[in-house]
C-alpha atoms as a PDB file:
ATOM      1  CA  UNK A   1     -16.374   2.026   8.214  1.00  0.00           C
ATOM      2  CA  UNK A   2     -15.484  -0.536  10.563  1.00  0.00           C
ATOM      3  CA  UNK A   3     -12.970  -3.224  10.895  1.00  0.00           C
ATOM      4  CA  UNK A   4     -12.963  -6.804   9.492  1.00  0.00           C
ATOM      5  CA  UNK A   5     -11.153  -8.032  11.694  1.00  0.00           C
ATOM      6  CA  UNK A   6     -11.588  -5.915  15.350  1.00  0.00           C
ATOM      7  CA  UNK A   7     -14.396  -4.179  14.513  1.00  0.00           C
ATOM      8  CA  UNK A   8     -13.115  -1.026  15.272  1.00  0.00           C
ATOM      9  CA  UNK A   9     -13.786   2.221  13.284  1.00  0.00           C
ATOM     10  CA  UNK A  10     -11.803   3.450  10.534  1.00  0.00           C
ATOM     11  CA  UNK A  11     -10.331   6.989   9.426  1.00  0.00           C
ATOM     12  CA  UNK A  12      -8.908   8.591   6.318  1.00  0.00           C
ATOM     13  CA  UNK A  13      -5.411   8.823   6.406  1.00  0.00           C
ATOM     14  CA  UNK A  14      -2.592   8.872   3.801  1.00  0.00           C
ATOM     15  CA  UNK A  15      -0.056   6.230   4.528  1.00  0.00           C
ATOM     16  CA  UNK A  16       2.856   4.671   2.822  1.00  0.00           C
ATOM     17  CA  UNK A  17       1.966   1.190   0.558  1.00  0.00           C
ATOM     18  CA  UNK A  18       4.061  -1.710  -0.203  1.00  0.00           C
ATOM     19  CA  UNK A  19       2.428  -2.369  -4.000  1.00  0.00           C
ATOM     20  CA  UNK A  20       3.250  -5.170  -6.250  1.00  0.00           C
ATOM     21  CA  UNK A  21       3.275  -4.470 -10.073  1.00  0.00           C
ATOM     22  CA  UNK A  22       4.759  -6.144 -13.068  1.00  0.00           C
ATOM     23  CA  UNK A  23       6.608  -8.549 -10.570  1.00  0.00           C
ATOM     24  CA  UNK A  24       7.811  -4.913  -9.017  1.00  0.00           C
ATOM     25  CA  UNK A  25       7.897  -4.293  -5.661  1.00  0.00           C
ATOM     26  CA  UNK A  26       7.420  -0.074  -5.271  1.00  0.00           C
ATOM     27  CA  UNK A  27       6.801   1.790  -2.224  1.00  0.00           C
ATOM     28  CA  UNK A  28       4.348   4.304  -2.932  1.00  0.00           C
ATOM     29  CA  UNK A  29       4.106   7.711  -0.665  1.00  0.00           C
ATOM     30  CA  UNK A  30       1.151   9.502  -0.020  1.00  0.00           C
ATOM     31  CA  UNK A  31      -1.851   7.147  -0.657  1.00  0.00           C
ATOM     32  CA  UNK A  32      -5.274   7.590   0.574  1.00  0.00           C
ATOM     33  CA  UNK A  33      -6.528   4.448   2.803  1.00  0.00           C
ATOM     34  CA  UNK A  34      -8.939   3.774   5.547  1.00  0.00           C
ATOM     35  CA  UNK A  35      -6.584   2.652   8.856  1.00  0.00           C
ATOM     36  CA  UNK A  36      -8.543   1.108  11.525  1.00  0.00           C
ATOM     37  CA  UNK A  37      -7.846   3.206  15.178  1.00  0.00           C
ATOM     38  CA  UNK A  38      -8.303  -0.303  16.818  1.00  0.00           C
ATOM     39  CA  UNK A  39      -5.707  -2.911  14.900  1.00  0.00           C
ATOM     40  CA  UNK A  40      -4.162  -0.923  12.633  1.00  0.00           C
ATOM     41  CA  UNK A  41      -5.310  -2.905   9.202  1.00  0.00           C
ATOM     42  CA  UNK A  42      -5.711  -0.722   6.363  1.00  0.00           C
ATOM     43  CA  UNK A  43      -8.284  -0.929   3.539  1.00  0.00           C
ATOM     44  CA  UNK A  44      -7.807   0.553  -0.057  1.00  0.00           C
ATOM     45  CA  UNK A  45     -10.229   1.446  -2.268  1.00  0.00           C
ATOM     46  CA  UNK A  46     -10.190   0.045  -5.736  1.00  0.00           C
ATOM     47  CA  UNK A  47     -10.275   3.015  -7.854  1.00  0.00           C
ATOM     48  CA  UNK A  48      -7.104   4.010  -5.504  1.00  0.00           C
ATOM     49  CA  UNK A  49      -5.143   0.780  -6.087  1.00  0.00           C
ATOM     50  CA  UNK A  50      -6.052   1.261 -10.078  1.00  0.00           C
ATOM     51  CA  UNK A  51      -4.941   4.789 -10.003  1.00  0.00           C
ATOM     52  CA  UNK A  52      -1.621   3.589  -8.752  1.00  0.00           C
ATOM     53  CA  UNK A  53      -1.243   0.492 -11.036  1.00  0.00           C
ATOM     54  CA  UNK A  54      -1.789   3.409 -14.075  1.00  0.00           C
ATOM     55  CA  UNK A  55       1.191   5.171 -12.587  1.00  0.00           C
ATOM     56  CA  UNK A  56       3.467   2.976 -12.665  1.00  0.00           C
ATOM     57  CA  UNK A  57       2.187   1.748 -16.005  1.00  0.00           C
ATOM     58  CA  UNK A  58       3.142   5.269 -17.534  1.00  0.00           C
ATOM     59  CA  UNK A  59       6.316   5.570 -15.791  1.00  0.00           C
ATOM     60  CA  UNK A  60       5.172   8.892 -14.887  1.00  0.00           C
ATOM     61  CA  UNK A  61       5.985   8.402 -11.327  1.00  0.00           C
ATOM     62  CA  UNK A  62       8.627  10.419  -9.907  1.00  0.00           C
ATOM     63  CA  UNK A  63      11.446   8.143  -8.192  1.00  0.00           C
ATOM     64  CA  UNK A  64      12.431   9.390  -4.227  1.00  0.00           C
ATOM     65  CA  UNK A  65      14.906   7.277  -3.388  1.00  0.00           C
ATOM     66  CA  UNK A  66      15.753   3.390  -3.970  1.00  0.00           C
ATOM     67  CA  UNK A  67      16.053   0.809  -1.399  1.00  0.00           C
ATOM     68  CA  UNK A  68      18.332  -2.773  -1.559  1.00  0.00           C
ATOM     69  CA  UNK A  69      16.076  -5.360   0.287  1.00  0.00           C
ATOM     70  CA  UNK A  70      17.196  -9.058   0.799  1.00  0.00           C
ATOM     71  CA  UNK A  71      14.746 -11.613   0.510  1.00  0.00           C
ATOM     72  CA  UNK A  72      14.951 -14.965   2.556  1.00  0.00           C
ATOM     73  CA  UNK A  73      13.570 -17.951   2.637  1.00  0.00           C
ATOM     74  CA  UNK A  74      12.799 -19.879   5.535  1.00  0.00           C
ATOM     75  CA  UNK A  75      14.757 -23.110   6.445  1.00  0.00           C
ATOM     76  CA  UNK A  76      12.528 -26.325   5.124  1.00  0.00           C
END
């Protein structure tokens, strides 16, 4: 596959996603994703992303560690 945005080619690689569920943020190890050589972007494919929405639906994941993260705004 190649890049949207550099054009450069893509491989298979599991990575670490930043996921949004339920108005939860949840770091998710070990997902499958294409990851362009060139820029870096990663693509997902659907089935993936639905697998890990089911997950964390069941509450069958299994919990590694938590993190405190601040959130900021910037000034207006």
């Amino acid at each position: 596959m190649n890049c949207e945005f550099c054009e450069g080619t893509t491989i298979t690689r599991k990575v670490r996603k930043v996921h949004w569920f339920a108005h939860q943020l949840t770091i998710v190890d070990g997902v499958e994703a294409e990851v362009c050589q060139g820029c870096g972007e990663r693509y997902y494919h659907a089935t993936t992303l639905n697998a890990i929405d089911r997950m964390l639906q069941t509450g069958r994941q299994v919990v590694k560690e938590e993190l405190r993260v601040q959130v900021v705004g910037m000034p207006a």
